[in-house]
Protein backbone atom coordinates (compact mmCIF):
# COMPACT_ATOMS: atom_id res chain seq x y z
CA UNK A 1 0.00 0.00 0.00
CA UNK A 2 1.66 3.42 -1.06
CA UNK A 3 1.71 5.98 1.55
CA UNK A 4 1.79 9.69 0.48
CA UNK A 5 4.32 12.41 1.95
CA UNK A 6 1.33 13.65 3.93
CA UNK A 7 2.94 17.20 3.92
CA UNK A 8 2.38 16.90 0.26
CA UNK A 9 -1.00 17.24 -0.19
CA UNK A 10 -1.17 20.46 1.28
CA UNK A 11 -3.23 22.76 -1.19
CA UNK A 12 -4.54 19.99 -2.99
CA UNK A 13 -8.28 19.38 -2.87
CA UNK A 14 -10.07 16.22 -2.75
CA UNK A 15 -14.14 15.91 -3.57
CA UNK A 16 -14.94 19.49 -2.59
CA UNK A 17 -12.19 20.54 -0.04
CA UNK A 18 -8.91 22.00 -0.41
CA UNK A 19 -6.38 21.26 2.15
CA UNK A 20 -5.14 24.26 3.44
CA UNK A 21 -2.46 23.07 6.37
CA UNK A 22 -1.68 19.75 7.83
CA UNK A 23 -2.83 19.38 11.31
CA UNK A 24 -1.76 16.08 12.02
CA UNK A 25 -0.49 13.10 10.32
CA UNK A 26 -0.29 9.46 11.45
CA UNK A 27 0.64 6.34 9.24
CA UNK A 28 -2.70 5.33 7.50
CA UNK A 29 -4.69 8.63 8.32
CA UNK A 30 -3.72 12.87 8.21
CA UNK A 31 -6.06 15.32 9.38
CA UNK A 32 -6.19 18.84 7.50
CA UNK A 33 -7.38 21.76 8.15
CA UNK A 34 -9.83 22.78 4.35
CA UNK A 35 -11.87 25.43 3.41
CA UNK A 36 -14.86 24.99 0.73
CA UNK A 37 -16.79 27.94 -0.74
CA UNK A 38 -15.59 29.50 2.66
CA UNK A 39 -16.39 27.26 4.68
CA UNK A 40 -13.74 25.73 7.53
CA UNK A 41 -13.77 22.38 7.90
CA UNK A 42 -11.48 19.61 9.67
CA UNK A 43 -10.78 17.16 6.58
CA UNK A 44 -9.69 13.78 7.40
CA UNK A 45 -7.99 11.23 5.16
CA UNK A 46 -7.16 7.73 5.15
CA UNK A 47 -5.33 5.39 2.83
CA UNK A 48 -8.21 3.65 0.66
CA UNK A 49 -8.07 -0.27 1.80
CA UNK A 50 -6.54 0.34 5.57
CA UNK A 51 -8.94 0.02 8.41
CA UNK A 52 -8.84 3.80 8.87
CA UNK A 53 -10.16 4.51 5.06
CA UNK A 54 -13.11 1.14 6.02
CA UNK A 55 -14.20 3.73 9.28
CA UNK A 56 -14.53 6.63 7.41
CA UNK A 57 -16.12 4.76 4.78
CA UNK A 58 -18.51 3.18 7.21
CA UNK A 59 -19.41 6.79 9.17
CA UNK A 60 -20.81 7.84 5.77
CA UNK A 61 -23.12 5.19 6.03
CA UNK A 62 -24.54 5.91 9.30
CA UNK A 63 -26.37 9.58 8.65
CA UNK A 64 -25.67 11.00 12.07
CA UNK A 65 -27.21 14.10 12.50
CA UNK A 66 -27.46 15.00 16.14
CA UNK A 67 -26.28 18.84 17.86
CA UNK A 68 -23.94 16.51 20.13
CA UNK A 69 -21.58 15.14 17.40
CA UNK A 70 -19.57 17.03 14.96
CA UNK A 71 -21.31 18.00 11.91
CA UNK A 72 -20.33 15.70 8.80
CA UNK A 73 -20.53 17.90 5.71
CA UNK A 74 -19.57 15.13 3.26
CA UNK A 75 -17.91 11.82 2.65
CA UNK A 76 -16.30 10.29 -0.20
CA UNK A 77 -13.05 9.47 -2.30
CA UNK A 78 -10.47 10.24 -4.63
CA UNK A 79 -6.52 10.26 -5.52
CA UNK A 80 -4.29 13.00 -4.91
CA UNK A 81 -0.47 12.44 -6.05
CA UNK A 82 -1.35 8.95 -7.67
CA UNK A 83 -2.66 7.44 -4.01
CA UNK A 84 -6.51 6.67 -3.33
CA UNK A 85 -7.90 8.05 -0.68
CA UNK A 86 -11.23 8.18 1.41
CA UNK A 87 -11.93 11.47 3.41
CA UNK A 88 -14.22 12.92 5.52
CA UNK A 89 -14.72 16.67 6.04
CA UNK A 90 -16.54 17.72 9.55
CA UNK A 91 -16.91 20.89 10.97
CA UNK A 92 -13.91 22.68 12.32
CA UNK A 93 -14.07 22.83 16.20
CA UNK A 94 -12.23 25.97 17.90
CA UNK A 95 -10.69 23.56 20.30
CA UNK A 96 -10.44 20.09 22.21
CA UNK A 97 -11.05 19.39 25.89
CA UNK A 98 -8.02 16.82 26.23
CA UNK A 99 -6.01 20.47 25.21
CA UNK A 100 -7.41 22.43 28.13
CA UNK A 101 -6.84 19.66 30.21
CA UNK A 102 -3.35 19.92 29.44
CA UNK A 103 -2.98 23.00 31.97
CA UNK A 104 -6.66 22.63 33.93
CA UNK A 105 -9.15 21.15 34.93
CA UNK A 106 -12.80 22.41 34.21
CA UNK A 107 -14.71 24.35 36.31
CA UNK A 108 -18.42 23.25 37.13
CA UNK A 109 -20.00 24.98 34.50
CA UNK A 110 -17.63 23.33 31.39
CA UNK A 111 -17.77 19.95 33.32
CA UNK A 112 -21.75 20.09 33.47
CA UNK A 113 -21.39 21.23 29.68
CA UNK A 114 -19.28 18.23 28.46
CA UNK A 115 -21.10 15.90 30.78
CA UNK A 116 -24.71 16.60 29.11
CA UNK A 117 -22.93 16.60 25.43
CA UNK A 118 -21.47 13.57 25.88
CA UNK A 119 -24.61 11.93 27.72
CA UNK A 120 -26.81 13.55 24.96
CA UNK A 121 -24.00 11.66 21.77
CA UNK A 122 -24.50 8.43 23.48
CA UNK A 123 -28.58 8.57 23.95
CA UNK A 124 -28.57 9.24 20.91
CA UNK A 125 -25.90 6.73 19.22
CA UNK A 126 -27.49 4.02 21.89
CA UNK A 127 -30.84 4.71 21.40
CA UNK A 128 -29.81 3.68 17.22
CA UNK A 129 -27.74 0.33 18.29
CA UNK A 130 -24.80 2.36 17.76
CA UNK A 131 -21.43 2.63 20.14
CA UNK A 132 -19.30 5.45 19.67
CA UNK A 133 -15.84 3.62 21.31
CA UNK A 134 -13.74 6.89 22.16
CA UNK A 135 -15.63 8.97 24.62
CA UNK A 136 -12.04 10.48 25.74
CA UNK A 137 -11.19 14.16 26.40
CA UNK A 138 -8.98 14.50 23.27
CA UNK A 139 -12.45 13.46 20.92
CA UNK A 140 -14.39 15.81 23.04
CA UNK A 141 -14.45 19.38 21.12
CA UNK A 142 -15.20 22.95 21.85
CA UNK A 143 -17.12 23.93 18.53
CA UNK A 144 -19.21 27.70 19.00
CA UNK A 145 -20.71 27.37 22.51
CA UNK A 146 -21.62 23.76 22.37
CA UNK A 147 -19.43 20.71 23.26
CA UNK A 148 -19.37 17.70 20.75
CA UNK A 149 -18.02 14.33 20.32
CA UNK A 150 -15.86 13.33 17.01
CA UNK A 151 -17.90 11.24 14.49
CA UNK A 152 -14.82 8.75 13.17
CA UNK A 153 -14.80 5.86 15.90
CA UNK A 154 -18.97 4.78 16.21
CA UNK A 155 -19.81 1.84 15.03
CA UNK A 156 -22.64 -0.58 15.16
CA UNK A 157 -23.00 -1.87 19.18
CA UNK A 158 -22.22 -5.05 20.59
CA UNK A 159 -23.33 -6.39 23.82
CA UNK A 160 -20.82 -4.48 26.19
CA UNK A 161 -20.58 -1.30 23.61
CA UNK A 162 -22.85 0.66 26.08
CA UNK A 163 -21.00 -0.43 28.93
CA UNK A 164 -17.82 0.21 27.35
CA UNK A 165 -19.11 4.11 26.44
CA UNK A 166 -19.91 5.03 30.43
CA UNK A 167 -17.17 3.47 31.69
CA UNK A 168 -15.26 5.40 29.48
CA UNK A 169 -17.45 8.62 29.82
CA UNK A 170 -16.97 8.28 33.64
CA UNK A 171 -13.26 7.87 33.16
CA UNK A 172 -13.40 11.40 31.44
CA UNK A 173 -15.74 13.59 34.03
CA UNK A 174 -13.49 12.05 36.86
CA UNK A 175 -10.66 13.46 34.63
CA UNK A 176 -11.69 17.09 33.53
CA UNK A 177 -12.43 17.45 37.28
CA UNK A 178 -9.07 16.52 38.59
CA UNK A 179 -6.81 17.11 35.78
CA UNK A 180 -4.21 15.21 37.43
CA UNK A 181 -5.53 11.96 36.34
CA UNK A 182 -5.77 10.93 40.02
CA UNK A 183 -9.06 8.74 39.09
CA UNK A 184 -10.30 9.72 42.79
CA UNK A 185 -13.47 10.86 43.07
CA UNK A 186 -12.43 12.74 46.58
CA UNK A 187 -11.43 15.53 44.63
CA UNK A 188 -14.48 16.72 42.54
CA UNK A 189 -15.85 19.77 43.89
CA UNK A 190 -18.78 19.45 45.97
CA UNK A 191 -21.91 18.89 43.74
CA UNK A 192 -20.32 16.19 42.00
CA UNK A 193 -18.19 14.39 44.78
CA UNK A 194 -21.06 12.21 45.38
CA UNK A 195 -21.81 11.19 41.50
CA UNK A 196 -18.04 10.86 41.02
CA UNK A 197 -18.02 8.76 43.81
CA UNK A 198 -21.17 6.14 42.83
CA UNK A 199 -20.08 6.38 39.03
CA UNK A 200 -16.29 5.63 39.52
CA UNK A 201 -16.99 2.50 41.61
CA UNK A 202 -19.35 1.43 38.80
CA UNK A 203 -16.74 1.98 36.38
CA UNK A 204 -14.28 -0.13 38.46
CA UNK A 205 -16.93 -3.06 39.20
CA UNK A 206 -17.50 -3.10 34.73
CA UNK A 207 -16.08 -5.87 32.92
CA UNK A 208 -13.11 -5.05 30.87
């Protein structure tokens, strides 16, 4: 399978997106910052073939449409510098909570914020026998005022998918509320010290 010079692609445009900077780049998958019509968008691609092209592929598929996950403008494929590729362009969030984690925690307001976005993405992804798989700070975006989830992991569920999404969204509310990664509930402010404390020991007791 040829792999492009990711770097390379940069002003090239692929279905209706040009490529305007590289954001990141990985070895089957680069994410771009495009612009359409002038319109921002986050523009993923993946080699056509690897798993990472089949998930984008398979998103596509899905028609999500909900205010807690980022908007998908479009799907599709294409070549750029002789090499298929699949993309997927999404709207361009302003930032990512696994960033502001970096240097602090939340305060009450941006935890209760990201807690009812992400509780809001899994209803709805649930309630469809969907999973969404990476309910982690770093897939949890600041786009406008509104908090929303990244599109590229869900899937169709399995029988410990739903499980698997709280434990992980508990993981994350303990996290944003500590910062330090501590995992111990003892340290969320007041009004959630005693949720922390009865969701963390469910998360513990889950099957792995």
């Amino acid at each position: 399978m040829v792999r492009p010079e990711w770097s390379g692609l940069v002003d090239g445009v692929i279905g209706n997106w040009r490529l305007d900077s590289l954001v990141r780049a990985g070895s089957d998958t680069a994410d771009y910052a495009g612009t359409s019509g002038g319109l921002r968008t986050w523009v993923r691609v993946a080699l056509a073939g690897s798993e990472a092209g089949h998930n984008l592929t398979r998103v596509s598929e899905l028609g999500l449409a909900s205010e807690h996950l980022l908007k998908v403008y479009e799907t599709g494929a294409g070549a750029l510098d002789g090499v298929r590729l699949v993309y997927l362009a999404v709207e361009m969030p302003d930032d990512d909570i696994g960033e502001i984690l970096a240097n602090r925690k939340l305060d009450a307001d941006e935890a209760r914020a990201m807690t009812a976005a992400a509780a809001g993405a899994l209803f709805y992804l649930h309630d469809r026998g969907l999973k969404h798989g990476a309910v982690i700070p770093g897939n949890m975006f600041i786009a406008g005022d509104a908090v929303k989830l990244g599109v590229e992991s869900i899937a169709a569920a399995d029988s410990r998918s739903g499980t698997a999404d709280l434990k992980q969204l508990g993981t994350a509310i303990v996290d944003a509320l500590t910062k330090a990664g501590s995992r111990d509930p003892s340290l969320l402010p007041v009004p959630f010290r005693a949720v922390g404390r009865r969701l963390w020991r469910r998360c513990l007791s889950m099957p792995r």
